[in-house]
N, C-alpha and C. Protein backbone atom coordinates (compact mmCIF):
# COMPACT_ATOMS: atom_id res chain seq x y z
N UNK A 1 20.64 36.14 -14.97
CA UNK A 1 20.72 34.75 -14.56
C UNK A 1 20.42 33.87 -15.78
N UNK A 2 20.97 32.89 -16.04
CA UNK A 2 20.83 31.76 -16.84
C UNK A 2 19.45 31.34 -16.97
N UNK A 3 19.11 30.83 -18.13
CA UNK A 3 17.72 30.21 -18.13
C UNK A 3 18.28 28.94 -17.76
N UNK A 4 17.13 28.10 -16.91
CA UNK A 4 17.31 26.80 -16.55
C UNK A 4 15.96 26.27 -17.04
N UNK A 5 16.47 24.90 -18.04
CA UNK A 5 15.80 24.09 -18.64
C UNK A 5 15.37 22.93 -18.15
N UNK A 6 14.00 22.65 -17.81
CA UNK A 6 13.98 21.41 -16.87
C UNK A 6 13.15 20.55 -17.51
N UNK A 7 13.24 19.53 -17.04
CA UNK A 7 12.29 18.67 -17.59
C UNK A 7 11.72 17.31 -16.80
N UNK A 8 10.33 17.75 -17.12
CA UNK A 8 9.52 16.60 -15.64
C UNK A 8 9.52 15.16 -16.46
N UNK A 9 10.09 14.42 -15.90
CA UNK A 9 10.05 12.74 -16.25
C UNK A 9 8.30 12.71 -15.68
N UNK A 10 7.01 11.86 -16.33
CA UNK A 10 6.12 11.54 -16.30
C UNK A 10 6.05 9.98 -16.44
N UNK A 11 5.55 9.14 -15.74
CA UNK A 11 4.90 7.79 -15.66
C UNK A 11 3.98 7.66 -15.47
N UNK A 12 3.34 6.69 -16.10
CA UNK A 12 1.86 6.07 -16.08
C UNK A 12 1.94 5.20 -15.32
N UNK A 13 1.07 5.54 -14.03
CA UNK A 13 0.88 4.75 -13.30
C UNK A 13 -0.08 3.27 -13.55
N UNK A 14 -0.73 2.73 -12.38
CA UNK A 14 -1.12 1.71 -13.40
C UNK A 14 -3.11 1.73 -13.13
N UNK A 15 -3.13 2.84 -12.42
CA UNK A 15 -4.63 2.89 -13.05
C UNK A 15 -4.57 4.11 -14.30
N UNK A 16 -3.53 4.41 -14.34
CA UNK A 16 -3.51 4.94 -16.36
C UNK A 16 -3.26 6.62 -16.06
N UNK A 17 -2.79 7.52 -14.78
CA UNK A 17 -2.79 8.54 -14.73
C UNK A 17 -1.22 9.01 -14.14
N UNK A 18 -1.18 10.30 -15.25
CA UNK A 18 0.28 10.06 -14.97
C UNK A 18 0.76 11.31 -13.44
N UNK A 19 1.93 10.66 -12.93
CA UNK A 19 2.52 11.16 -12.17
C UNK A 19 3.82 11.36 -12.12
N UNK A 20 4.06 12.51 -11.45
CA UNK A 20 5.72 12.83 -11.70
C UNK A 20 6.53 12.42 -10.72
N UNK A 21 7.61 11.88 -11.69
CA UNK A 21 8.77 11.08 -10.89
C UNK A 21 10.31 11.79 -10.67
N UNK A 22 10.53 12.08 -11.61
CA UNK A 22 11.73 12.92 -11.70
C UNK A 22 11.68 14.43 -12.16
N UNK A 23 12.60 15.01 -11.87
CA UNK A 23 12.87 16.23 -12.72
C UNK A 23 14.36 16.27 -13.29
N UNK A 24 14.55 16.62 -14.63
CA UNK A 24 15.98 16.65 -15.48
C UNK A 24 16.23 18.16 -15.49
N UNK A 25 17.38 18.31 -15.39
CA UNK A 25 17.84 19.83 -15.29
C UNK A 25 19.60 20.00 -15.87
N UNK A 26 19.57 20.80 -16.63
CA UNK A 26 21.25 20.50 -17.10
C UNK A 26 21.92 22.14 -16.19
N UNK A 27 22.89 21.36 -15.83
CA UNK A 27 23.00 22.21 -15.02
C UNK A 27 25.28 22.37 -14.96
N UNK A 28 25.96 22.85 -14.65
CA UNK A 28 27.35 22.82 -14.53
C UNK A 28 27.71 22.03 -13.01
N UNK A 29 28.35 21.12 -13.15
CA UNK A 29 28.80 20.35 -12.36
C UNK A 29 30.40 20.40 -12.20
N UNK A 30 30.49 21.09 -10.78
CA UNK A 30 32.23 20.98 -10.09
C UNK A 30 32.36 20.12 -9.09
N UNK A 31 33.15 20.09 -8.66
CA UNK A 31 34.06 19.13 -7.33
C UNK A 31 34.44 19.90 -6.25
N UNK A 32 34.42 19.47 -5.32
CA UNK A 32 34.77 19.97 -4.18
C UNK A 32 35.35 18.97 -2.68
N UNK A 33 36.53 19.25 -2.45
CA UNK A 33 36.94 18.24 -1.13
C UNK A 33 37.34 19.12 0.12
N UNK A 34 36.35 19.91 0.63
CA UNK A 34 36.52 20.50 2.02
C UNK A 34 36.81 19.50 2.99
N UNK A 35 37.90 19.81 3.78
CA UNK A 35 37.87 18.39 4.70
C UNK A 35 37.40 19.13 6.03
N UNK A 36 35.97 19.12 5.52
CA UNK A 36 35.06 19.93 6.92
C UNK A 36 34.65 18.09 7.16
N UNK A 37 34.06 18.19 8.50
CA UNK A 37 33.96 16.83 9.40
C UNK A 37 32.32 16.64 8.84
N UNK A 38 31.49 17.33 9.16
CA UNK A 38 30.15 17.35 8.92
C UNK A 38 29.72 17.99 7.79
N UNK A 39 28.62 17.27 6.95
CA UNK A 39 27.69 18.15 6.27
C UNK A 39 26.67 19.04 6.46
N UNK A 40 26.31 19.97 5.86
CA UNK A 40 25.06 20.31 6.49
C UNK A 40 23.47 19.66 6.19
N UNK A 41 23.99 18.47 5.89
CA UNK A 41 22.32 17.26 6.47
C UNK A 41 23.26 16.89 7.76
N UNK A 42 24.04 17.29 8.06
CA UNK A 42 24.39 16.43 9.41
C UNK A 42 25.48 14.90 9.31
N UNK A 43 25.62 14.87 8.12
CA UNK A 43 26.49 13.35 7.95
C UNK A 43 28.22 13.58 7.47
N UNK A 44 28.56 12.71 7.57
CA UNK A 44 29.92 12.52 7.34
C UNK A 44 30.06 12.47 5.56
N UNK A 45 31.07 13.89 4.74
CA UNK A 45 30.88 13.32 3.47
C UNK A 45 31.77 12.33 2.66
N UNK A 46 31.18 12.04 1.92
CA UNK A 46 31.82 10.84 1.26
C UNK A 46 31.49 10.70 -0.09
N UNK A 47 31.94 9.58 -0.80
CA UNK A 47 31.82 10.38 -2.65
C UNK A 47 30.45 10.25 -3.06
N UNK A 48 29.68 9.90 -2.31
CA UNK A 48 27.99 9.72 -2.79
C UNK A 48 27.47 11.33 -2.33
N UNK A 49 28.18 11.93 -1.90
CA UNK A 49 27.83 13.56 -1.33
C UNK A 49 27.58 14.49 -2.56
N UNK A 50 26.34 15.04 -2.74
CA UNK A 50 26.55 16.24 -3.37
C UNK A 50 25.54 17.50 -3.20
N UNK A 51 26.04 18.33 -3.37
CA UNK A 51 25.73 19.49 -2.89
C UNK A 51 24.70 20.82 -3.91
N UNK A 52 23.83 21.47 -3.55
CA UNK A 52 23.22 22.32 -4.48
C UNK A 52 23.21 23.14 -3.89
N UNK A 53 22.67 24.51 -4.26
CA UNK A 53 22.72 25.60 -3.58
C UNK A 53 21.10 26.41 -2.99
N UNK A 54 21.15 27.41 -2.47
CA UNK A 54 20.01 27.64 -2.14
C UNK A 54 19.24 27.49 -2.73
N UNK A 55 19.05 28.13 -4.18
CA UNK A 55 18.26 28.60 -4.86
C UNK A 55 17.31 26.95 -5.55
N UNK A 56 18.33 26.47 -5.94
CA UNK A 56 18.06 25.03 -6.38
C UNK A 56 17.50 24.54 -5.38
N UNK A 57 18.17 24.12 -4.27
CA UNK A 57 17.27 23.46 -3.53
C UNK A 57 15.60 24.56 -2.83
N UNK A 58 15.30 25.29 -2.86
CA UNK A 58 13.96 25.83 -2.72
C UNK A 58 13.45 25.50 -4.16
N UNK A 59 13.83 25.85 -5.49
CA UNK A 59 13.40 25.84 -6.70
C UNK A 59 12.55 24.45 -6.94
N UNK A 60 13.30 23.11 -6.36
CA UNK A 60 13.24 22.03 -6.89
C UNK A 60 12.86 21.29 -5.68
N UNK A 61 12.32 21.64 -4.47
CA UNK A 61 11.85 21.38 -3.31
C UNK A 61 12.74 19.79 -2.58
N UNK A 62 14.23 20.45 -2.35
CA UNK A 62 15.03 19.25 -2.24
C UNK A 62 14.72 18.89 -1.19
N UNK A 63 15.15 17.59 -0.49
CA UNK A 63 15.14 17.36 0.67
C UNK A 63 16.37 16.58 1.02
N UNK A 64 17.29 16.56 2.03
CA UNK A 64 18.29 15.83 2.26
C UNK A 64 17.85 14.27 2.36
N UNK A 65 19.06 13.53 1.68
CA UNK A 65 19.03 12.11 1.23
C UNK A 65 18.46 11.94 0.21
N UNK A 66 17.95 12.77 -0.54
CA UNK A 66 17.08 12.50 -1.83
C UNK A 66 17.81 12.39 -2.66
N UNK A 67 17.63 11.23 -3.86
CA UNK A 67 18.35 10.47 -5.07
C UNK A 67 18.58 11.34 -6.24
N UNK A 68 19.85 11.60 -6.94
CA UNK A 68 20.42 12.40 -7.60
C UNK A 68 20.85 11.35 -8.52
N UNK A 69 20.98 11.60 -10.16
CA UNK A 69 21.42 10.84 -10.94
C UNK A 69 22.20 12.12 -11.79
N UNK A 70 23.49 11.94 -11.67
CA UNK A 70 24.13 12.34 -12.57
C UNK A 70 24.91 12.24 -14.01
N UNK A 71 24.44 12.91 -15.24
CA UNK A 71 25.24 12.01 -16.25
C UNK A 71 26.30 11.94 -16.26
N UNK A 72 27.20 10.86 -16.22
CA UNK A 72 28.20 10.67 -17.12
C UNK A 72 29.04 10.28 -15.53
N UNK A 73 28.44 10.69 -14.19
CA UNK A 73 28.73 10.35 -12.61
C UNK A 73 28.09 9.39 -11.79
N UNK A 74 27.17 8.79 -12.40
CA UNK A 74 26.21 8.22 -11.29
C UNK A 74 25.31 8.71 -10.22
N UNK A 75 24.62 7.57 -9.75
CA UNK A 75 24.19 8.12 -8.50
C UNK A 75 24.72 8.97 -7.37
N UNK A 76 23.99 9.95 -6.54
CA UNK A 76 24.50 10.68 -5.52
C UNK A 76 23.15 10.99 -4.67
N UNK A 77 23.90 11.31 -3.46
CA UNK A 77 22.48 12.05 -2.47
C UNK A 77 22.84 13.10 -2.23
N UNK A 78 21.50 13.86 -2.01
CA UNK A 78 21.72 15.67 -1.93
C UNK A 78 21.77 15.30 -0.47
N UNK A 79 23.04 15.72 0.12
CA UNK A 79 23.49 16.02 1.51
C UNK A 79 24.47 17.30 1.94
N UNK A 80 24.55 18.00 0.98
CA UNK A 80 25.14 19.55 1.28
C UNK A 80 24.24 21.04 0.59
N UNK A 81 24.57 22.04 0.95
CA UNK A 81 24.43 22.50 0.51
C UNK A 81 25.83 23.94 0.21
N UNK A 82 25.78 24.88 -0.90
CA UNK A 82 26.79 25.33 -1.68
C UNK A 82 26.08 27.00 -1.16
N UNK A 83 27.01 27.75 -1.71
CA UNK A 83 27.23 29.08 -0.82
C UNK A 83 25.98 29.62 -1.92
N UNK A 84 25.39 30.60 -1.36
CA UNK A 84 23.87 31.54 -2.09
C UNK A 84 24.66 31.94 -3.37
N UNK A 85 26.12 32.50 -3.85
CA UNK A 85 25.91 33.08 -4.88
C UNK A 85 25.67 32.10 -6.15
N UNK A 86 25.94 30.86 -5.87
CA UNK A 86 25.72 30.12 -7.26
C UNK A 86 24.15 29.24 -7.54
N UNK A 87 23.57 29.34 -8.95
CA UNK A 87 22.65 29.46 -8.94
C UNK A 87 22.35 28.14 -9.93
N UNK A 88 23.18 27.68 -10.48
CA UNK A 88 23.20 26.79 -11.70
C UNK A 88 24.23 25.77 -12.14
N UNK A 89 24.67 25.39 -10.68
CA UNK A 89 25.38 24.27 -10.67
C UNK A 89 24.99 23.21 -9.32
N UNK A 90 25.71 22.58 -9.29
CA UNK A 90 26.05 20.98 -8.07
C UNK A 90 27.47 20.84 -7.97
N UNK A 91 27.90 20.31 -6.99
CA UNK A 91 28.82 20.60 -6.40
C UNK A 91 29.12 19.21 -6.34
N UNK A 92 29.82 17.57 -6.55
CA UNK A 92 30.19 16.30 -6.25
C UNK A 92 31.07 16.61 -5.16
N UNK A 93 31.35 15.76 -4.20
CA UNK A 93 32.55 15.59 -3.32
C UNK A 93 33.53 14.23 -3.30
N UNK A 94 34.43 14.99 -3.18
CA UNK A 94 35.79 13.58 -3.22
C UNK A 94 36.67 13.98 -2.33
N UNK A 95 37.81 13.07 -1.46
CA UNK A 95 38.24 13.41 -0.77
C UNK A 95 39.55 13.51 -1.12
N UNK A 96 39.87 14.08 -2.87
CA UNK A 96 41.50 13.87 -3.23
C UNK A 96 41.37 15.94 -4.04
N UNK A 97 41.56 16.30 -3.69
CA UNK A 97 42.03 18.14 -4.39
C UNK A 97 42.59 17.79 -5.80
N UNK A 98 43.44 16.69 -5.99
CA UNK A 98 43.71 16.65 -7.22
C UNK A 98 42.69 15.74 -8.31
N UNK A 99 42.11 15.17 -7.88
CA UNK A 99 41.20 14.42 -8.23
C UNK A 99 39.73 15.57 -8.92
N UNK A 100 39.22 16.86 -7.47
CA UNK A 100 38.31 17.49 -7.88
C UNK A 100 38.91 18.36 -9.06
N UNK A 101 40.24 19.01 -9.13
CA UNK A 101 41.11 19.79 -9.93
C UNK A 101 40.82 18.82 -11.65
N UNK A 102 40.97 17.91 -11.55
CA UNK A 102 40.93 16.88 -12.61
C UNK A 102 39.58 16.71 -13.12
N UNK A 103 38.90 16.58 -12.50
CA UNK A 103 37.22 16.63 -12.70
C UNK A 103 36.90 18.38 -13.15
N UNK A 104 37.05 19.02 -12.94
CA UNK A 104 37.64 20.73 -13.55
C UNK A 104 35.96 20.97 -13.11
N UNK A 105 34.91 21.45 -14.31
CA UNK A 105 33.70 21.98 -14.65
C UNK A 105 32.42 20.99 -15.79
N UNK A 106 31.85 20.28 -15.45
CA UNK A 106 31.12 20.03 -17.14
C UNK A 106 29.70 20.47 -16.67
N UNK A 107 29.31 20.67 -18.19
CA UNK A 107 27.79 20.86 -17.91
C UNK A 107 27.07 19.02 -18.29
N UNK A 108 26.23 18.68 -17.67
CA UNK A 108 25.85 17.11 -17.67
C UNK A 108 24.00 17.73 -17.32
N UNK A 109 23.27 16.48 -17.47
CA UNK A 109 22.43 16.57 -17.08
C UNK A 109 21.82 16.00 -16.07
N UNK A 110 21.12 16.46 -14.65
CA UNK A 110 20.66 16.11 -13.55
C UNK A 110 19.75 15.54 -13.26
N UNK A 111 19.21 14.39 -12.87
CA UNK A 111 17.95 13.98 -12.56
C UNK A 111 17.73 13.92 -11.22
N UNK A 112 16.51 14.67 -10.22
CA UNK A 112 16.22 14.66 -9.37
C UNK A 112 15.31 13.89 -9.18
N UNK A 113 14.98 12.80 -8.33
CA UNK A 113 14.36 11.85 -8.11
C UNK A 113 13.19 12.72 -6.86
N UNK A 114 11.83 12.11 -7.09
CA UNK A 114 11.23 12.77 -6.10
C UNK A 114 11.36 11.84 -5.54
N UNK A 115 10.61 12.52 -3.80
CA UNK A 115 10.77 11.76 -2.20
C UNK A 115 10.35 10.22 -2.53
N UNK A 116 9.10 9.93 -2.95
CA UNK A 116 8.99 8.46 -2.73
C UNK A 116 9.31 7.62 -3.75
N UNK A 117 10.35 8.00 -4.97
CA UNK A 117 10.86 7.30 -5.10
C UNK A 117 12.65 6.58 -4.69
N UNK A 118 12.72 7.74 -4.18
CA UNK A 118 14.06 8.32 -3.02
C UNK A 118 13.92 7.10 -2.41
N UNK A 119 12.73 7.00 -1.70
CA UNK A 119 12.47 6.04 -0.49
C UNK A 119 11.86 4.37 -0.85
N UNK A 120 11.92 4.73 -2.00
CA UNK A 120 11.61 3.21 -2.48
C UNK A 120 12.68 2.63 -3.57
N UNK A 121 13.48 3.52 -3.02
CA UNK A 121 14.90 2.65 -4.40
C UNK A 121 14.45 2.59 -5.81
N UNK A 122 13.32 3.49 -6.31
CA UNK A 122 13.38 3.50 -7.58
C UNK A 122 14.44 4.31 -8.65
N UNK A 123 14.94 3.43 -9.86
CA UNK A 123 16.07 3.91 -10.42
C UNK A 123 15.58 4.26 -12.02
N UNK A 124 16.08 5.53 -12.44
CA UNK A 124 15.64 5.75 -14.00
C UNK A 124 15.42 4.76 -14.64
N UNK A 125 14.12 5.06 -15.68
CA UNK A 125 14.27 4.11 -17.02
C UNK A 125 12.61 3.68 -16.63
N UNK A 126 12.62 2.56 -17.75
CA UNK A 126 11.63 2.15 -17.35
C UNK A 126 10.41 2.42 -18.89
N UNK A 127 9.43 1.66 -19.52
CA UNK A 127 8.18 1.86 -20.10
C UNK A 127 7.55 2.48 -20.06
N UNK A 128 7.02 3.62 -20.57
CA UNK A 128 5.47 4.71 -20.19
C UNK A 128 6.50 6.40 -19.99
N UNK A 129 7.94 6.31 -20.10
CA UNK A 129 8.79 7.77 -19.69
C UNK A 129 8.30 8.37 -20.94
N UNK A 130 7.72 9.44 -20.20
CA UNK A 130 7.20 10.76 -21.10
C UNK A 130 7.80 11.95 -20.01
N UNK A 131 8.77 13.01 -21.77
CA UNK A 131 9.19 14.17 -20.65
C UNK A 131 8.45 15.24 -21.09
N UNK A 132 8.49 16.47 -20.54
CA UNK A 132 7.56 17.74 -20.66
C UNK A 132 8.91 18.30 -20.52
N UNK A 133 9.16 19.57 -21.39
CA UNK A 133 9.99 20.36 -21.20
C UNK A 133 9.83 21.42 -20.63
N UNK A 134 10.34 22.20 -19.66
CA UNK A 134 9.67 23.34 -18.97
C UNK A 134 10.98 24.71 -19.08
N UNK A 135 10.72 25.55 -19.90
CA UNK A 135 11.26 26.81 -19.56
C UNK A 135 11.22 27.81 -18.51
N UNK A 136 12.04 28.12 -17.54
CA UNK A 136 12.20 28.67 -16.25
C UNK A 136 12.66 29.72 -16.57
């Protein structure tokens, strides 16, 4: 299996102790347009849909609707999930085959937003970003 390189985004909060906000992970990013009706969070998909696989989501303690920043793609929410054998990618959704065909494979890098900032609309960036690199 691939080594996966991650890296915890850290902020200083403002009584001065830091806490973790994100996690960065570079990871291979494909496309996919199943014209299945439902996801498995239960929603209808659409191009803010994207998908990880088992392993990732236990690894990185996902939770459906949680804020995904993709480089070079934008924002997305983890609302699928991708079949057990793949271990080191994300999956975007679009609803054109030639479109995902066109989008092919890249490797980019991932930012996983934790839950409360998920839930408070917080968006990368920002004064005090310190990363830790973590070998997996």
């Amino acid at each position: 299996m691939n080594k996966l390189i991650f890296a915890l985004v850290i902020l200083l909060n403002a009584a001065g102790t830091a806490e973790a906000q994100a996690v960065r992970i570079k990871l291979s990013v494909t496309a996919y347009c199943e014209y299945q009706q439902v996801t498995a969070s239960g929603t209808k998909p659409d191009k803010s849909t994207v998908a990880f696989p088992p392993y990732l989501i236990k690894k990185l303690g996902l939770k459906y609707g949680q804020l995904i920043h993709i480089e070079g793609v934008g924002y997305r929410r983890f609302q699928d999930k991708m079949h057990k054998r793949w271990t080191d990618r994300c999956d975007i959704w679009n609803e054109s085959k030639k479109w995902c065909l066109f989008f092919g494979k890249k490797e980019r890098m991932v930012t996983v937003f934790n839950r409360s900032m998920t839930e408070n609309g917080w968006h990368e960036g920002g004064s005090g970003t310190r990363v830790l690199l973590i070998d997996d």
